[in-house]
Protein backbone atom coordinates (compact mmCIF):
# COMPACT_ATOMS: atom_id res chain seq x y z
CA UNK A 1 -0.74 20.38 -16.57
CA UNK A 2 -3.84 21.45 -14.64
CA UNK A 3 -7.10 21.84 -16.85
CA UNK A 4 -10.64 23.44 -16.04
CA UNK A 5 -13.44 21.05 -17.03
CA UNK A 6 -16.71 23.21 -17.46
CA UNK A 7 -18.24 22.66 -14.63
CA UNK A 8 -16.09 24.00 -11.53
CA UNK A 9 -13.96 21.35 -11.80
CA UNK A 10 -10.11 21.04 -11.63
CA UNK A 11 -8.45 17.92 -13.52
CA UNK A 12 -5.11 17.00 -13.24
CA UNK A 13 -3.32 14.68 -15.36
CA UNK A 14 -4.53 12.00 -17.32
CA UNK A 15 -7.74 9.92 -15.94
CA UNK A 16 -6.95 6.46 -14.33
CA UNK A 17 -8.89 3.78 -15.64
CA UNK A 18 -12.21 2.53 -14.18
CA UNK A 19 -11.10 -1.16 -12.59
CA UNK A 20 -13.55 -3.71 -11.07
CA UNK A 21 -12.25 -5.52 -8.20
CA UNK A 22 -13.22 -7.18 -5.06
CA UNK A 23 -11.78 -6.26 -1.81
CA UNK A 24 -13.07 -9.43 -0.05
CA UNK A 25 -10.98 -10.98 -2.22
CA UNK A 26 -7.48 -9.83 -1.11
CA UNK A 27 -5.44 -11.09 1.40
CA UNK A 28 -2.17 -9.59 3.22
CA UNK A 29 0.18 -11.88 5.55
CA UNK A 30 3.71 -11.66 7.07
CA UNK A 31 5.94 -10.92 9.80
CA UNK A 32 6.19 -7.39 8.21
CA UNK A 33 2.73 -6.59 9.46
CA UNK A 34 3.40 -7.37 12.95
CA UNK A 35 6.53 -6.05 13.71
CA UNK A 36 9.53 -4.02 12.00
CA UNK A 37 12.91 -4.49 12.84
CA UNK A 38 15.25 -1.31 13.04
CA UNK A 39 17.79 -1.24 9.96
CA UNK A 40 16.84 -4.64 8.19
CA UNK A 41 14.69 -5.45 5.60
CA UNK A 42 10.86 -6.09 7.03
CA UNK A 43 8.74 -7.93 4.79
CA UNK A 44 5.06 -8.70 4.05
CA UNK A 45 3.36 -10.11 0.87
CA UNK A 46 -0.17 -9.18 -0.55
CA UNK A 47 -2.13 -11.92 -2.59
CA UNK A 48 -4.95 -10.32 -4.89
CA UNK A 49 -4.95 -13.11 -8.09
CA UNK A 50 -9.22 -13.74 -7.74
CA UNK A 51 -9.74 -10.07 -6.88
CA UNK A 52 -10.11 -8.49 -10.45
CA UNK A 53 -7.59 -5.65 -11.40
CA UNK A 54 -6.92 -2.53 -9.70
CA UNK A 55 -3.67 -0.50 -8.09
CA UNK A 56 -1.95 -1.40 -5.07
CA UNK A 57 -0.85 1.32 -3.00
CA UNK A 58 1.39 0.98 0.17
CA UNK A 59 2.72 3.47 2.62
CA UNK A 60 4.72 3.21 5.94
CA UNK A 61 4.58 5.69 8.26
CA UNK A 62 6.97 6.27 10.91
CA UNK A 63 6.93 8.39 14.62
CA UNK A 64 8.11 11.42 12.64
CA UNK A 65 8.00 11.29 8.87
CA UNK A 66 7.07 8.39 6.09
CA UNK A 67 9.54 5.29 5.57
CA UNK A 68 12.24 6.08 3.68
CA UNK A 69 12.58 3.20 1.37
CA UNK A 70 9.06 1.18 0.35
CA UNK A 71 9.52 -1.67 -2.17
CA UNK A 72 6.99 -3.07 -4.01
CA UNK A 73 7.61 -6.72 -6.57
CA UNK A 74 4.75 -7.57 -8.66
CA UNK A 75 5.98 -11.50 -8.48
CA UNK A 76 2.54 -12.14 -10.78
CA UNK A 77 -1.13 -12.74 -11.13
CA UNK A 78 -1.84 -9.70 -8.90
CA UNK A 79 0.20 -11.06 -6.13
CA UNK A 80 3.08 -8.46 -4.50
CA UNK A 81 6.14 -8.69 -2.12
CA UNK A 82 6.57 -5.49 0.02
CA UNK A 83 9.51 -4.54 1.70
CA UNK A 84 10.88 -1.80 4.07
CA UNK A 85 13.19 -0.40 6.49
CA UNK A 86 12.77 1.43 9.20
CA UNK A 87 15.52 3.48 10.84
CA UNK A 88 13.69 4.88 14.29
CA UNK A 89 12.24 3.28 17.29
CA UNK A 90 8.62 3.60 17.84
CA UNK A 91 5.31 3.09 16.09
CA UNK A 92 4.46 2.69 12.96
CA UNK A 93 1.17 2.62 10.22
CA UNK A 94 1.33 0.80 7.61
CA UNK A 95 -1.55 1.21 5.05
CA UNK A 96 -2.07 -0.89 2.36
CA UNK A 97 -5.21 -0.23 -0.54
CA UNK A 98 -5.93 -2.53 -2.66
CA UNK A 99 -7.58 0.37 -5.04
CA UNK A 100 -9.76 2.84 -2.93
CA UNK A 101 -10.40 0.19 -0.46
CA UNK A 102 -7.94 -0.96 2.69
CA UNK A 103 -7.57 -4.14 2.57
CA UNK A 104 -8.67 -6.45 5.83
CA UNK A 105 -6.88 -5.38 8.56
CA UNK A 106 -5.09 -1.80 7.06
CA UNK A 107 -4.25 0.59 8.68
CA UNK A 108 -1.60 -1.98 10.53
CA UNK A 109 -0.01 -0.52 13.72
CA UNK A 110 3.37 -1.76 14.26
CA UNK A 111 5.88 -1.50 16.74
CA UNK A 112 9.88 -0.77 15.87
C-alpha cells in the first residue's frame, strides 16, 4: 500500500520504530570477513549486547549479482551468527549495518 502524507511525501508501509543505539558499541569478527571459500559455508559473528536495540542488516555481494543464500541466527542479547556461500571466484562486499550505521570496518572486501 503506498499512501500520500500531506506534504509531498510518499509513505510506504508501516513506520519502523525509532531505536537508540550505539555504533561504537558493536563489534564484528571471523574468518568470514576475511575470506570466503567457494561452495562451503563462510561464517562471521556480530556482537551488539551493550549497543542498545536496533536492526541488523547484512548483504553479500558477489562479482556479478548478490549472494545467493545469507543466514542470519539471533543466538541472543543482540549477538548474531552470519553465514554464506558463495558459488563464483572473485571479490566480494560484504556490508553489515548495525541500524543506519556500518559497523567498524563494513563495507568488508573479500576475496573468493
Amino acid at each position: 500500500t503506498v499512501e500520500k502524507s500531506g506534504h509531498g511525501k510518499v509513505h510506504q508501509g508501516p513506520t519502523l520504530p525509532h531505536f537508540t543505539s550505539d555504533i561504537t558499541k558493536v563489534t564484528s569478527k571471523g574468518l568470514g570477513l576475511k575470506k570466503a571459500h567457494l561452495n562451503r559455508v563462510n561464517n562471521f559473528t556480530i556482537s551488539a549486547g551493550m549497543a542498545g536495540q536496533n536492526i541488523l542488516y547484512v548483504g553479500v555481494y558477489g562479482p556479478k549479482s548478490p549472494c545467493e543464500e545469507v543466514s542470519i541466527k539471533h543466538t541472543g542479547n543482540n549477538n548474531y551468527n552470519v553465514s554464506y556461500i558463495v558459488k563464483e571466484k572473485g571479490d566480494y562486499l560484504i556490508i553489515v549495518k548495525w541500524g543506519d550505521d556500518h559497523v567498524g570496518g563494513s563495507p568488508f572486501k573479500i576475496e573468493a
